[in-house]
PDB file of N, CA and C in Angstrom:
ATOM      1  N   UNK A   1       0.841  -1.176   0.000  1.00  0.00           N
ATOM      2  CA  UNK A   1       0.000   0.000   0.000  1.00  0.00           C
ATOM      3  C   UNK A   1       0.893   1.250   0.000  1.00  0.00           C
ATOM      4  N   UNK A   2       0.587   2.140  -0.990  1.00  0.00           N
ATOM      5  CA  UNK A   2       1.557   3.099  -0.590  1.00  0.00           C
ATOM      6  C   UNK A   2       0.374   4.481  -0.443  1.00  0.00           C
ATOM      7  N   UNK A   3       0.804   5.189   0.282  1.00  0.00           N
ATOM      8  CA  UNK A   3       0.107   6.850   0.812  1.00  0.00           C
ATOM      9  C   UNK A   3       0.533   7.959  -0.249  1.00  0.00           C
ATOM     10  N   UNK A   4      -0.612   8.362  -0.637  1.00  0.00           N
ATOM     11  CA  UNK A   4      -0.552   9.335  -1.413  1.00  0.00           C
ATOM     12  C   UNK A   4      -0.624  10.954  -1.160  1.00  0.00           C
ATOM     13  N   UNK A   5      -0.296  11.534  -1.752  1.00  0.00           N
ATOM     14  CA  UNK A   5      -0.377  13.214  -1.499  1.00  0.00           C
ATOM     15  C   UNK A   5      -1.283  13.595  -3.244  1.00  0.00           C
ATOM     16  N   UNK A   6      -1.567  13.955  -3.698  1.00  0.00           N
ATOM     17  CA  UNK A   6      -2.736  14.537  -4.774  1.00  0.00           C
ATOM     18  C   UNK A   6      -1.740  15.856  -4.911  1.00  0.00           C
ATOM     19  N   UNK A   7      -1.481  16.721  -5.718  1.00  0.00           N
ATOM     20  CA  UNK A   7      -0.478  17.606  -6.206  1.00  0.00           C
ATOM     21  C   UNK A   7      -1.848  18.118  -7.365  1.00  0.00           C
ATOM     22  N   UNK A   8      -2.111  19.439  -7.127  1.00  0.00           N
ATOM     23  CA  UNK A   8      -2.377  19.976  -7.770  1.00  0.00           C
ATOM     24  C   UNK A   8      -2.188  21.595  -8.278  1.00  0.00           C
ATOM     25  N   UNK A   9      -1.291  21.717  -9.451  1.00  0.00           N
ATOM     26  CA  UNK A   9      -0.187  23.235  -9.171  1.00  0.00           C
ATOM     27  C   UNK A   9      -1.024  23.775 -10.325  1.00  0.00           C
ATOM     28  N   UNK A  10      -0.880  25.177 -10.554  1.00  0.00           N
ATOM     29  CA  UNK A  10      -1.316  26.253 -11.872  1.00  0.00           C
ATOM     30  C   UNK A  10       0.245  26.629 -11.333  1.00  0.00           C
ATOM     31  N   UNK A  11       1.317  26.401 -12.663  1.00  0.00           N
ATOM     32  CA  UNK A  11       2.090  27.434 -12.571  1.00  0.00           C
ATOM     33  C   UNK A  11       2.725  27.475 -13.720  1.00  0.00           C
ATOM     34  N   UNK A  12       2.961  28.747 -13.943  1.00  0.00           N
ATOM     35  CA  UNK A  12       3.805  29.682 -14.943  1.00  0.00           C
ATOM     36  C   UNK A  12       2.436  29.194 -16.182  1.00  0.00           C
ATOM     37  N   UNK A  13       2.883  28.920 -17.526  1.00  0.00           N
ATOM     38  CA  UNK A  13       1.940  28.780 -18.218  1.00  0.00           C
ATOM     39  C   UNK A  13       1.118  27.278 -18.673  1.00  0.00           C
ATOM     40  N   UNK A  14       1.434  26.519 -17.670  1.00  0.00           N
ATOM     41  CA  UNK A  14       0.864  24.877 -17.911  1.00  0.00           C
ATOM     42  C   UNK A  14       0.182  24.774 -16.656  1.00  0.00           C
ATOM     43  N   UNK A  15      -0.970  23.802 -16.685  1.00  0.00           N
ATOM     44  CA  UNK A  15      -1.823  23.304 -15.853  1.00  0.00           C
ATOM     45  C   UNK A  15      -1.638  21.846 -16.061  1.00  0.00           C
ATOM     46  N   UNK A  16      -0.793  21.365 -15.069  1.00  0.00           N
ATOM     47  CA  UNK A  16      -0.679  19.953 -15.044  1.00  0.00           C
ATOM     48  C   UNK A  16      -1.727  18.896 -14.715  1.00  0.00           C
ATOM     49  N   UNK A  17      -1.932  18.221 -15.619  1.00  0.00           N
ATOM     50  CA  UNK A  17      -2.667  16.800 -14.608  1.00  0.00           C
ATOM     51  C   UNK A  17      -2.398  16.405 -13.109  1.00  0.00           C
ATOM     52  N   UNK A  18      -2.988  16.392 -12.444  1.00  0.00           N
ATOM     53  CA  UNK A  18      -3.146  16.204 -11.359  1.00  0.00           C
ATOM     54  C   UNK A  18      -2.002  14.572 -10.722  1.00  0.00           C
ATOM     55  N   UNK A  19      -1.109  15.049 -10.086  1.00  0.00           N
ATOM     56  CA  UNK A  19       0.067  14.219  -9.834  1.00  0.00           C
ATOM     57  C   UNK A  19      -0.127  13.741  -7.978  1.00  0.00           C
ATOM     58  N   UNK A  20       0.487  12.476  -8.563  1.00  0.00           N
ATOM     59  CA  UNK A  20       0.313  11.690  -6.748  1.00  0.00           C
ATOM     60  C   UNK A  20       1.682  11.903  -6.123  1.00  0.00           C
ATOM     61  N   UNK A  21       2.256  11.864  -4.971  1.00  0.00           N
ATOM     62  CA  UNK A  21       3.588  12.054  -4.609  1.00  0.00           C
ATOM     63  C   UNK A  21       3.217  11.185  -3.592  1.00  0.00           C
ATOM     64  N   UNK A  22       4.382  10.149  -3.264  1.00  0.00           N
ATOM     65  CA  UNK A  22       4.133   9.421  -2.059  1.00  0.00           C
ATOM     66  C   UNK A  22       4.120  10.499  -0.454  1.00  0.00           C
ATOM     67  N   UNK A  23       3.941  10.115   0.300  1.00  0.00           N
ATOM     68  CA  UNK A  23       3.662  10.650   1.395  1.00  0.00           C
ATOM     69  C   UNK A  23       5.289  10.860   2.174  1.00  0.00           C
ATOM     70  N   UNK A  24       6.509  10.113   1.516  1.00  0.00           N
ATOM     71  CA  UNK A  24       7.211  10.031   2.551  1.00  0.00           C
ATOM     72  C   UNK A  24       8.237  11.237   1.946  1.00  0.00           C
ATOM     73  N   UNK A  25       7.510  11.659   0.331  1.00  0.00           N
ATOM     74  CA  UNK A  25       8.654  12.623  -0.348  1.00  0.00           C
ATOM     75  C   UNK A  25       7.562  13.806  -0.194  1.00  0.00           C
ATOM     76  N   UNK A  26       6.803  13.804   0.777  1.00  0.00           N
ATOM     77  CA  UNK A  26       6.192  15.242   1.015  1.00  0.00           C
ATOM     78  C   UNK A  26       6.988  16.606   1.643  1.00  0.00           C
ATOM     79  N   UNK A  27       7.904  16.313   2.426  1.00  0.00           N
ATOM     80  CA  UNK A  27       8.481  17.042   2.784  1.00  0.00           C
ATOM     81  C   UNK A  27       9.532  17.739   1.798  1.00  0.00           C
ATOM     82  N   UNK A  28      10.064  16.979   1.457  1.00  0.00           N
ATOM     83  CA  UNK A  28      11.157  17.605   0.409  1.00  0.00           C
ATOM     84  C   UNK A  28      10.691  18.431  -0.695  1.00  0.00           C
ATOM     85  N   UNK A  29       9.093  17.617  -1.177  1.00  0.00           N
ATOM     86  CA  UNK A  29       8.635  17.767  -2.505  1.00  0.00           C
ATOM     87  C   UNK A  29       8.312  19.414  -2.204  1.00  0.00           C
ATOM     88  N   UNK A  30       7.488  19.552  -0.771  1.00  0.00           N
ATOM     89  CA  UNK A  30       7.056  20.832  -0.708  1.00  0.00           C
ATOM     90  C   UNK A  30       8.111  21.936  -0.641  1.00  0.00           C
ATOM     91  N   UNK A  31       9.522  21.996  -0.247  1.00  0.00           N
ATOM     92  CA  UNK A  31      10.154  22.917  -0.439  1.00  0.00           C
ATOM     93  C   UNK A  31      11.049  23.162  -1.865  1.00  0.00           C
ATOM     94  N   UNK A  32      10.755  21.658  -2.656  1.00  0.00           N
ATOM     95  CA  UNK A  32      10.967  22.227  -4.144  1.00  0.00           C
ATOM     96  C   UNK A  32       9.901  22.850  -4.403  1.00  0.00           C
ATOM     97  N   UNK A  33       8.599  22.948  -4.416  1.00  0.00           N
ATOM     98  CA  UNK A  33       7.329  23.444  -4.688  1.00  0.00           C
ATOM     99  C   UNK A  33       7.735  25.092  -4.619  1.00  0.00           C
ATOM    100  N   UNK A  34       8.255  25.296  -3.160  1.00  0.00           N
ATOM    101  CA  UNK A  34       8.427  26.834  -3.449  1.00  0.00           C
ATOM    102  C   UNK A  34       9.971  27.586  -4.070  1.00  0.00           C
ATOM    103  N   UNK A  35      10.571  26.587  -4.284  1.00  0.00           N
ATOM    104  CA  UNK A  35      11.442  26.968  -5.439  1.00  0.00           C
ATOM    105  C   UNK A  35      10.922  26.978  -6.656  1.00  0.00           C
ATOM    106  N   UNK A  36      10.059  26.245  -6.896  1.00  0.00           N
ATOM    107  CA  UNK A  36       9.373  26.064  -8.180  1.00  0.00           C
ATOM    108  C   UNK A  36       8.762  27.471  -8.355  1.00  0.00           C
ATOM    109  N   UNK A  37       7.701  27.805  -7.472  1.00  0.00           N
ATOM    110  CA  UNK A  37       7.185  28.925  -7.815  1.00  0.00           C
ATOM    111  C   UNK A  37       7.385  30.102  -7.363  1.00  0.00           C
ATOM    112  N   UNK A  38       8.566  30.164  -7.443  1.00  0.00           N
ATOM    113  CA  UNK A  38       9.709  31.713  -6.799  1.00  0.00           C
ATOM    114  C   UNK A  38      10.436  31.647  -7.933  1.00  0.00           C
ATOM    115  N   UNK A  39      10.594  30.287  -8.744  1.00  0.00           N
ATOM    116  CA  UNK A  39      11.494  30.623 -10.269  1.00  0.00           C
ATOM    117  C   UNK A  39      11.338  31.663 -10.903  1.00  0.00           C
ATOM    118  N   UNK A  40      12.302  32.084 -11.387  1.00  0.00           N
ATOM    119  CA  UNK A  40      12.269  32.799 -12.803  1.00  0.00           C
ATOM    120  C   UNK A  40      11.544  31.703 -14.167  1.00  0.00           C
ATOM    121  N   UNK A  41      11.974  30.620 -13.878  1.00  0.00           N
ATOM    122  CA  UNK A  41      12.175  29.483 -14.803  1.00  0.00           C
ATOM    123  C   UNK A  41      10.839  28.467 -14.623  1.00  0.00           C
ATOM    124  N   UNK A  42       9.890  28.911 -14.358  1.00  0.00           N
ATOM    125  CA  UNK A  42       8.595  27.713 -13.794  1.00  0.00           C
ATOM    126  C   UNK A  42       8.249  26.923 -14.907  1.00  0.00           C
ATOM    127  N   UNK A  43       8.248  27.325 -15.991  1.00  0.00           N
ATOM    128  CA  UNK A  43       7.526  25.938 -16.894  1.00  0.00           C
ATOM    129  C   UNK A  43       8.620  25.126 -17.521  1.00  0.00           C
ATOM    130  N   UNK A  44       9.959  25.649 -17.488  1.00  0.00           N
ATOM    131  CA  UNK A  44      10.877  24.688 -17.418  1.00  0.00           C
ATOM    132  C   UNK A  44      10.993  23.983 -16.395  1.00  0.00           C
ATOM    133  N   UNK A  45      11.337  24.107 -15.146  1.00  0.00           N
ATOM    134  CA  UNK A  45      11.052  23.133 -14.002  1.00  0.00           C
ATOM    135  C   UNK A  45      10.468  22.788 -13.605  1.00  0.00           C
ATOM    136  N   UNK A  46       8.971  23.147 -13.777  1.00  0.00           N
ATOM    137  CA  UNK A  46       8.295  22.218 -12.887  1.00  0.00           C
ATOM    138  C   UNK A  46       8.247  20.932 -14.105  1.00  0.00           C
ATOM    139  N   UNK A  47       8.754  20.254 -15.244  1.00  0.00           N
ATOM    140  CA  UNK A  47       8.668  19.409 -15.704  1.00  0.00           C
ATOM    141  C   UNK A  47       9.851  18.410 -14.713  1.00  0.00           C
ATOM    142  N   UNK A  48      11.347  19.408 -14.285  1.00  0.00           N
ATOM    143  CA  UNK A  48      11.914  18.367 -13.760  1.00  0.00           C
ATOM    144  C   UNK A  48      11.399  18.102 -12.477  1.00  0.00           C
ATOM    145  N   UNK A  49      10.442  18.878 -11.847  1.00  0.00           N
ATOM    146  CA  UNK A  49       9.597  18.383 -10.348  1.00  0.00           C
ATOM    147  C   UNK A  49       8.498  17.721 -10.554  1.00  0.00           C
ATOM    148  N   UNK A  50       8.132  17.236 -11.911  1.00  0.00           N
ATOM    149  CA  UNK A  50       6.917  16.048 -11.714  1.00  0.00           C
ATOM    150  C   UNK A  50       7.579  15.014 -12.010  1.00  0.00           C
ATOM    151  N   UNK A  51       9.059  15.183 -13.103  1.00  0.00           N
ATOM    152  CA  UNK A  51       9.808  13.793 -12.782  1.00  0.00           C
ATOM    153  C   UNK A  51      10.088  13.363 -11.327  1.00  0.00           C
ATOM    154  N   UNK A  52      10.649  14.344 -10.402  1.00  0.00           N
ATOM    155  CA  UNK A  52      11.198  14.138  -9.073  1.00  0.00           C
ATOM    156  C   UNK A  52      10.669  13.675  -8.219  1.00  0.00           C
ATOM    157  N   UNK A  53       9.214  14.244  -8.401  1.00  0.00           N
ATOM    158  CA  UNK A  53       8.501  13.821  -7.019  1.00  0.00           C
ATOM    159  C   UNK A  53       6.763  13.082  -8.132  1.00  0.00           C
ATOM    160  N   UNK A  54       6.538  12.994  -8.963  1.00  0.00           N
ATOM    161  CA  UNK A  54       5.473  12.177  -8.989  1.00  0.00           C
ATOM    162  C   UNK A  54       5.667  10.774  -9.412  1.00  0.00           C
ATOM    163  N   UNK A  55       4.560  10.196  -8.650  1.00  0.00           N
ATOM    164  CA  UNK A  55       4.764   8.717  -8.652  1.00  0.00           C
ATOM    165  C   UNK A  55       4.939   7.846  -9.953  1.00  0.00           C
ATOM    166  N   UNK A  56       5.266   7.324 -10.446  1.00  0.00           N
ATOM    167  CA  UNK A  56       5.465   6.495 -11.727  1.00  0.00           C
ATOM    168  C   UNK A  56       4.584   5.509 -11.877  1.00  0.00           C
ATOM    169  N   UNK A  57       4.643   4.327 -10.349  1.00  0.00           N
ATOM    170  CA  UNK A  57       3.916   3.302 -10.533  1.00  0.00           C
ATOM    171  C   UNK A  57       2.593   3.331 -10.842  1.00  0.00           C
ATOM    172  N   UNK A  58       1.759   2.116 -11.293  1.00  0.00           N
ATOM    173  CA  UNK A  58       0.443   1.919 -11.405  1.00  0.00           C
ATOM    174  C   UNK A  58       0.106   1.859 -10.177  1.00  0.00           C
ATOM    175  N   UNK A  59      -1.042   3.128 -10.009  1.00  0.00           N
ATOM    176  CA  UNK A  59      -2.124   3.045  -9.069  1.00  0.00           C
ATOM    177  C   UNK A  59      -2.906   1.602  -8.792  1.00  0.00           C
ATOM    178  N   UNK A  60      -2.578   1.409  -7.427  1.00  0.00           N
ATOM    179  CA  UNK A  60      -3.181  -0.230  -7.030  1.00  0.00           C
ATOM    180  C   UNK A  60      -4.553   0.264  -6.226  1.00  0.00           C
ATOM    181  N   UNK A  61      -5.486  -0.914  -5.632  1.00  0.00           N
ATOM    182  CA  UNK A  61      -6.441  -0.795  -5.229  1.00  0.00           C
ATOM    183  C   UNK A  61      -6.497  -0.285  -3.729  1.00  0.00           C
ATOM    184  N   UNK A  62      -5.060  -1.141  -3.336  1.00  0.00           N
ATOM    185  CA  UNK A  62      -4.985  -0.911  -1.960  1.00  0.00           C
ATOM    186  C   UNK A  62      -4.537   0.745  -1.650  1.00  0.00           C
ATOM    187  N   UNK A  63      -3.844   1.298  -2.370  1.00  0.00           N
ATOM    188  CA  UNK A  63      -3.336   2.695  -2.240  1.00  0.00           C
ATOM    189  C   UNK A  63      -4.123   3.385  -1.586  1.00  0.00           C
ATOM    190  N   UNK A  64      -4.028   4.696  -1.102  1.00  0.00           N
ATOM    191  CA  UNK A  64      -4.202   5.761  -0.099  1.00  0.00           C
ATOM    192  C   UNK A  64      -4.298   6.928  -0.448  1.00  0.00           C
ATOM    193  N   UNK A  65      -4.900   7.666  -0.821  1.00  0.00           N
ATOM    194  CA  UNK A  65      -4.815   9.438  -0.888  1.00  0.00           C
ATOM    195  C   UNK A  65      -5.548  10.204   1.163  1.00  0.00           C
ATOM    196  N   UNK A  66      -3.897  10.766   1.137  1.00  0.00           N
ATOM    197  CA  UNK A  66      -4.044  10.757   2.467  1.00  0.00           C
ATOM    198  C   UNK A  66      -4.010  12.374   2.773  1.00  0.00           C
ATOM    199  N   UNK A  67      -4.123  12.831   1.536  1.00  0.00           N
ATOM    200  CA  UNK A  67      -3.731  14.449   1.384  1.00  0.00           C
ATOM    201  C   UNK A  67      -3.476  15.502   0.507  1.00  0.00           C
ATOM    202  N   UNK A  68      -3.970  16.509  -0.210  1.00  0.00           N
ATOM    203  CA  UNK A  68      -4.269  17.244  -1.008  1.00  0.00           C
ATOM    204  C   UNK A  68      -3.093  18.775  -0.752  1.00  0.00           C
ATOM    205  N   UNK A  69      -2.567  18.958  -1.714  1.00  0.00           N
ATOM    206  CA  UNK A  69      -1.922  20.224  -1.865  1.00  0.00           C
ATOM    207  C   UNK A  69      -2.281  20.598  -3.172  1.00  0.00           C
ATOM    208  N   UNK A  70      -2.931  21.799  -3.051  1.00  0.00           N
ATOM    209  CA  UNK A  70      -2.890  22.578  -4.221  1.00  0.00           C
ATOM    210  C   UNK A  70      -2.587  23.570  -4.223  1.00  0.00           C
ATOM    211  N   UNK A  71      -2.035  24.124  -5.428  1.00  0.00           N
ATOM    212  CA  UNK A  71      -1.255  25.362  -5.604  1.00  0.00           C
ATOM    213  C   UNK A  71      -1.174  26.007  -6.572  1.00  0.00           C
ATOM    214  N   UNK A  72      -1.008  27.300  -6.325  1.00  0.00           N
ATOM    215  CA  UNK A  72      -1.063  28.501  -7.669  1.00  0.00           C
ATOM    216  C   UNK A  72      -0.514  29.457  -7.407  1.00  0.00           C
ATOM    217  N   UNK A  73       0.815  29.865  -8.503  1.00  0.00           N
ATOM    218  CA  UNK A  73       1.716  30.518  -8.423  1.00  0.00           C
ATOM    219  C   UNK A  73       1.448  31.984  -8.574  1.00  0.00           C
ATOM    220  N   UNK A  74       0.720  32.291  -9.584  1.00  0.00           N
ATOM    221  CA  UNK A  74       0.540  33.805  -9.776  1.00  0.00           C
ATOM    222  C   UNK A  74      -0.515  34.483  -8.817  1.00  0.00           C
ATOM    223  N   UNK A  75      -1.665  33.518  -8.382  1.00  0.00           N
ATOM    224  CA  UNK A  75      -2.076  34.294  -6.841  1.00  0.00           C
ATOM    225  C   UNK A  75      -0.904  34.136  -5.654  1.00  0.00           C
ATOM    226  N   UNK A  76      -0.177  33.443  -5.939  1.00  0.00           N
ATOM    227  CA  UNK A  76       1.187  33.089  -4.512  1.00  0.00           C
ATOM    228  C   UNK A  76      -0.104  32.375  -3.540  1.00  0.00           C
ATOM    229  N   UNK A  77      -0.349  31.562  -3.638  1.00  0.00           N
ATOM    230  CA  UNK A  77      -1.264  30.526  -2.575  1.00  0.00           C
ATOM    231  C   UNK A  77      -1.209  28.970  -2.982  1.00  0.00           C
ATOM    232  N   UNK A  78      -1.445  28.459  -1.391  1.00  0.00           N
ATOM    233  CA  UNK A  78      -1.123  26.917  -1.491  1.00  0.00           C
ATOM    234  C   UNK A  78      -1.706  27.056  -0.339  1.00  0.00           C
ATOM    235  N   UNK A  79      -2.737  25.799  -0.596  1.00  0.00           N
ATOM    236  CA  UNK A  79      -3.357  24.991   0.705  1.00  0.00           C
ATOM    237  C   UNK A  79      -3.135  23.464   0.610  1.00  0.00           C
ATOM    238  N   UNK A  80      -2.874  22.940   2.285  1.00  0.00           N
ATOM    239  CA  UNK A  80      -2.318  21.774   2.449  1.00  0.00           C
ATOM    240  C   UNK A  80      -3.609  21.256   3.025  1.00  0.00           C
ATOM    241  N   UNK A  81      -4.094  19.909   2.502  1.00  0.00           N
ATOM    242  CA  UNK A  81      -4.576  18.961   3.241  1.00  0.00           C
ATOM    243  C   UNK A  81      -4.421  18.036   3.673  1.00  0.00           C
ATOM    244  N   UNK A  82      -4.245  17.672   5.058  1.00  0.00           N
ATOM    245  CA  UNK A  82      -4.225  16.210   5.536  1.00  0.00           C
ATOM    246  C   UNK A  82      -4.410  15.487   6.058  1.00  0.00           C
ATOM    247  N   UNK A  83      -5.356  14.468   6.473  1.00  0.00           N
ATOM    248  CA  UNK A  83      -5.610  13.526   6.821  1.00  0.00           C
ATOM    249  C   UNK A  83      -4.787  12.792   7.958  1.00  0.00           C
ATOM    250  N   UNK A  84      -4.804  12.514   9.279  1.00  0.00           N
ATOM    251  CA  UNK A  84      -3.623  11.567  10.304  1.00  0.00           C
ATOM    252  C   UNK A  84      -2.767  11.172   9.827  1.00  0.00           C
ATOM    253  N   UNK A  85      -1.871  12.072  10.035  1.00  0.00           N
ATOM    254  CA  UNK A  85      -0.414  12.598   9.600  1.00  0.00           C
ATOM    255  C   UNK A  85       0.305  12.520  11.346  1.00  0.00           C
ATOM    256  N   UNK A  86       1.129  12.015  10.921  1.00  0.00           N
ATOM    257  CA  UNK A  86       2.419  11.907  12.248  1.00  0.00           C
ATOM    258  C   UNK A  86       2.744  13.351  12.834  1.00  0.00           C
ATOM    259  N   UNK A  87       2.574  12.904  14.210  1.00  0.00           N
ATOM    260  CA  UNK A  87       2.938  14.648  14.633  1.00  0.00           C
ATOM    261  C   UNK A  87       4.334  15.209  14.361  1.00  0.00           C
ATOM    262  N   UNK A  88       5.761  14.720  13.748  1.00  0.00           N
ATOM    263  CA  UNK A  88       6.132  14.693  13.150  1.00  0.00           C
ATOM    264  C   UNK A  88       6.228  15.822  11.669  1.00  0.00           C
ATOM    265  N   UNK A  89       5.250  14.590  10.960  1.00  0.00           N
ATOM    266  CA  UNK A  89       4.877  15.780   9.446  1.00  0.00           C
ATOM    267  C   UNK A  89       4.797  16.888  10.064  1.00  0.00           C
ATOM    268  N   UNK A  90       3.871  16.686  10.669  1.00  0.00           N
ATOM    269  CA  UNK A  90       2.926  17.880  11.115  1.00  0.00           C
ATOM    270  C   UNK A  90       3.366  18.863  11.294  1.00  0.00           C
ATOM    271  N   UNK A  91       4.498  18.740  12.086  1.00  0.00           N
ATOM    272  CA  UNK A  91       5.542  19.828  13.181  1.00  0.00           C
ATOM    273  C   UNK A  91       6.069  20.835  11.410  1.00  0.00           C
ATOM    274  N   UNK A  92       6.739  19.770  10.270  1.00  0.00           N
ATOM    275  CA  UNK A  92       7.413  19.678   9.326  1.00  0.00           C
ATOM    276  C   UNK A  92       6.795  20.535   8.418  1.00  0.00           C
ATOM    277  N   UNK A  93       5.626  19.987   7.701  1.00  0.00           N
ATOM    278  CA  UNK A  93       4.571  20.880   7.346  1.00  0.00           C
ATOM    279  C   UNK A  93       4.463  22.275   7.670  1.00  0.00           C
ATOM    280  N   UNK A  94       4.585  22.566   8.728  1.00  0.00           N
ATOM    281  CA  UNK A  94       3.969  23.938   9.642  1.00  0.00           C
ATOM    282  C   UNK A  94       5.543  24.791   9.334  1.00  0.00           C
ATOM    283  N   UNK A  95       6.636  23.617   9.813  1.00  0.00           N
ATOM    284  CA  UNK A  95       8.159  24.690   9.308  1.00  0.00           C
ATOM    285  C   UNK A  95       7.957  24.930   8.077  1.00  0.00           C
ATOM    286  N   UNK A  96       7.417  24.124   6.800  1.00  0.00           N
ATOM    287  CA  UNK A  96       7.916  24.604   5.943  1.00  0.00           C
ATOM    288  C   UNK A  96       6.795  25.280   5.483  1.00  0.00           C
ATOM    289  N   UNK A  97       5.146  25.597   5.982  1.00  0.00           N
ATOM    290  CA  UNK A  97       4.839  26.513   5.195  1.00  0.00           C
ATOM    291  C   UNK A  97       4.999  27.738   5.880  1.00  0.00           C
ATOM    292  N   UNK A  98       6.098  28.303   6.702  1.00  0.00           N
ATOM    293  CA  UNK A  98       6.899  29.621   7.330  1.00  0.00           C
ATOM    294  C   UNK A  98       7.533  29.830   6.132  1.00  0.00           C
ATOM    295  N   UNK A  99       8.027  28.916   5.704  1.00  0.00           N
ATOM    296  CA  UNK A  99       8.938  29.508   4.521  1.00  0.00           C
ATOM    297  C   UNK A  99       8.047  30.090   3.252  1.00  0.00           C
ATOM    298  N   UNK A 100       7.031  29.458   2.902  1.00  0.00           N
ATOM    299  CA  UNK A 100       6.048  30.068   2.065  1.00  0.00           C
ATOM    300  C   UNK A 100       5.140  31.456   2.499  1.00  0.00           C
ATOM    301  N   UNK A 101       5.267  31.684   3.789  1.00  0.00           N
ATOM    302  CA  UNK A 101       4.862  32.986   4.541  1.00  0.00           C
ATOM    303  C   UNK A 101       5.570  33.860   4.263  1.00  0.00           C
ATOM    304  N   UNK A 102       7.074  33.347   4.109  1.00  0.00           N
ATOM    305  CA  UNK A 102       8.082  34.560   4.278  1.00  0.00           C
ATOM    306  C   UNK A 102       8.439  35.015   2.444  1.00  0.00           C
ATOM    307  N   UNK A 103       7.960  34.390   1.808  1.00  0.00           N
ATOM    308  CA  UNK A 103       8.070  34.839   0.419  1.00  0.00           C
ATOM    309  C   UNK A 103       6.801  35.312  -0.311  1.00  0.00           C
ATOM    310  N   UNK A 104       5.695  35.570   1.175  1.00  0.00           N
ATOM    311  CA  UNK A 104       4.405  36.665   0.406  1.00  0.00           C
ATOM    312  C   UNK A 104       2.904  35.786   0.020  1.00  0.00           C
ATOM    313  N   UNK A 105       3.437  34.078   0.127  1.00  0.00           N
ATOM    314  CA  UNK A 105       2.494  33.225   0.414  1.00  0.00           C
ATOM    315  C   UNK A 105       1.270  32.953   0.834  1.00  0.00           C
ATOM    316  N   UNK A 106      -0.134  32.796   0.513  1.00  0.00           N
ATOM    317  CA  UNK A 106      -1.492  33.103   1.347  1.00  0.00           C
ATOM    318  C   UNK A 106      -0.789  31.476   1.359  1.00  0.00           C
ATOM    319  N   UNK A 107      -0.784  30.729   2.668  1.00  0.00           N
ATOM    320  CA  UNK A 107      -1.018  29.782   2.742  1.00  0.00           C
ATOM    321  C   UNK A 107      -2.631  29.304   4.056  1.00  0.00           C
ATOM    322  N   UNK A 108      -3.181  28.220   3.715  1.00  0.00           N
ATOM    323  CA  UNK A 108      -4.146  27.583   4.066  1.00  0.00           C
ATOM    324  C   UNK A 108      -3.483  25.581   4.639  1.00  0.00           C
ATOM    325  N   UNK A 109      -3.794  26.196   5.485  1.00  0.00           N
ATOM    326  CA  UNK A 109      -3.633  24.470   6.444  1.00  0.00           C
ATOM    327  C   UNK A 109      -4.566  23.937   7.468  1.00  0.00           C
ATOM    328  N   UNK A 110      -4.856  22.247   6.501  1.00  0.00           N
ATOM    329  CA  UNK A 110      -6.212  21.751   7.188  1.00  0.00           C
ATOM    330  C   UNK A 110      -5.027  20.251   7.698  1.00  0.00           C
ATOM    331  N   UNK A 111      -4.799  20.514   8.680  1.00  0.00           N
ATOM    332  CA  UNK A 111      -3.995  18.842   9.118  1.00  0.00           C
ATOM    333  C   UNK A 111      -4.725  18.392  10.518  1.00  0.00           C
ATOM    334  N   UNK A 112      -4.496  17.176  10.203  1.00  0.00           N
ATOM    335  CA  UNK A 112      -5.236  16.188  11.199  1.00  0.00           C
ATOM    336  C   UNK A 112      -4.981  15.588  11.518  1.00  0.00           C
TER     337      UNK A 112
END
């Protein structure tokens, strides 16, 4: 079974299909996220951040969507959703959306 995160970005001039990221590359994934959309360079990279962080494998039955981030660069906003998350994430999550505060960020956080 693997835990999913749901990735949903508007940035620079592409609207991606909606991408899964495992749960355990959430942390990392989210502080490329705001490199991504602090680029100069966004629709060139975010192609190498759906290689990086979205999942490849075939979606199985048993799998998990345990949490929703969506995001949009030219309003500067991202809301996190999540579902019983380790207090841990949690703590993790909360550091890193300071960092999305401090670059002008509306961020929104629903964790549980």
């Amino acid at each position: 079974m693997v835990e999913c995160v749901i990735y949903n970005m508007v940035v620079g001039e592409q609207h991606p299909s909606t991408i899964c990221v495992e749960l355990s590359k959430l942390p990392d994934s989210l502080i490329s996220l705001l490199d991504l959309m602090t680029s100069s360079y966004m629709d060139e990279e975010l192609m190498e951040f759906i290689e990086s962080y979205a999942r490849k494998e075939e979606v199985m039955p048993d799998d998990r969507t345990v949490g929703f981030v969506v995001a949009n660069a030219s309003k500067k906003a991202i809301s996190i959703s999540m579902n019983k998350i380790s207090p841990e994430l949690h703590r993790r999550i909360e550091e890193i959306s300071e960092s999305f505060r401090e670059k002008d960020f509306t961020v929104e956080l629903d964790l549980t």
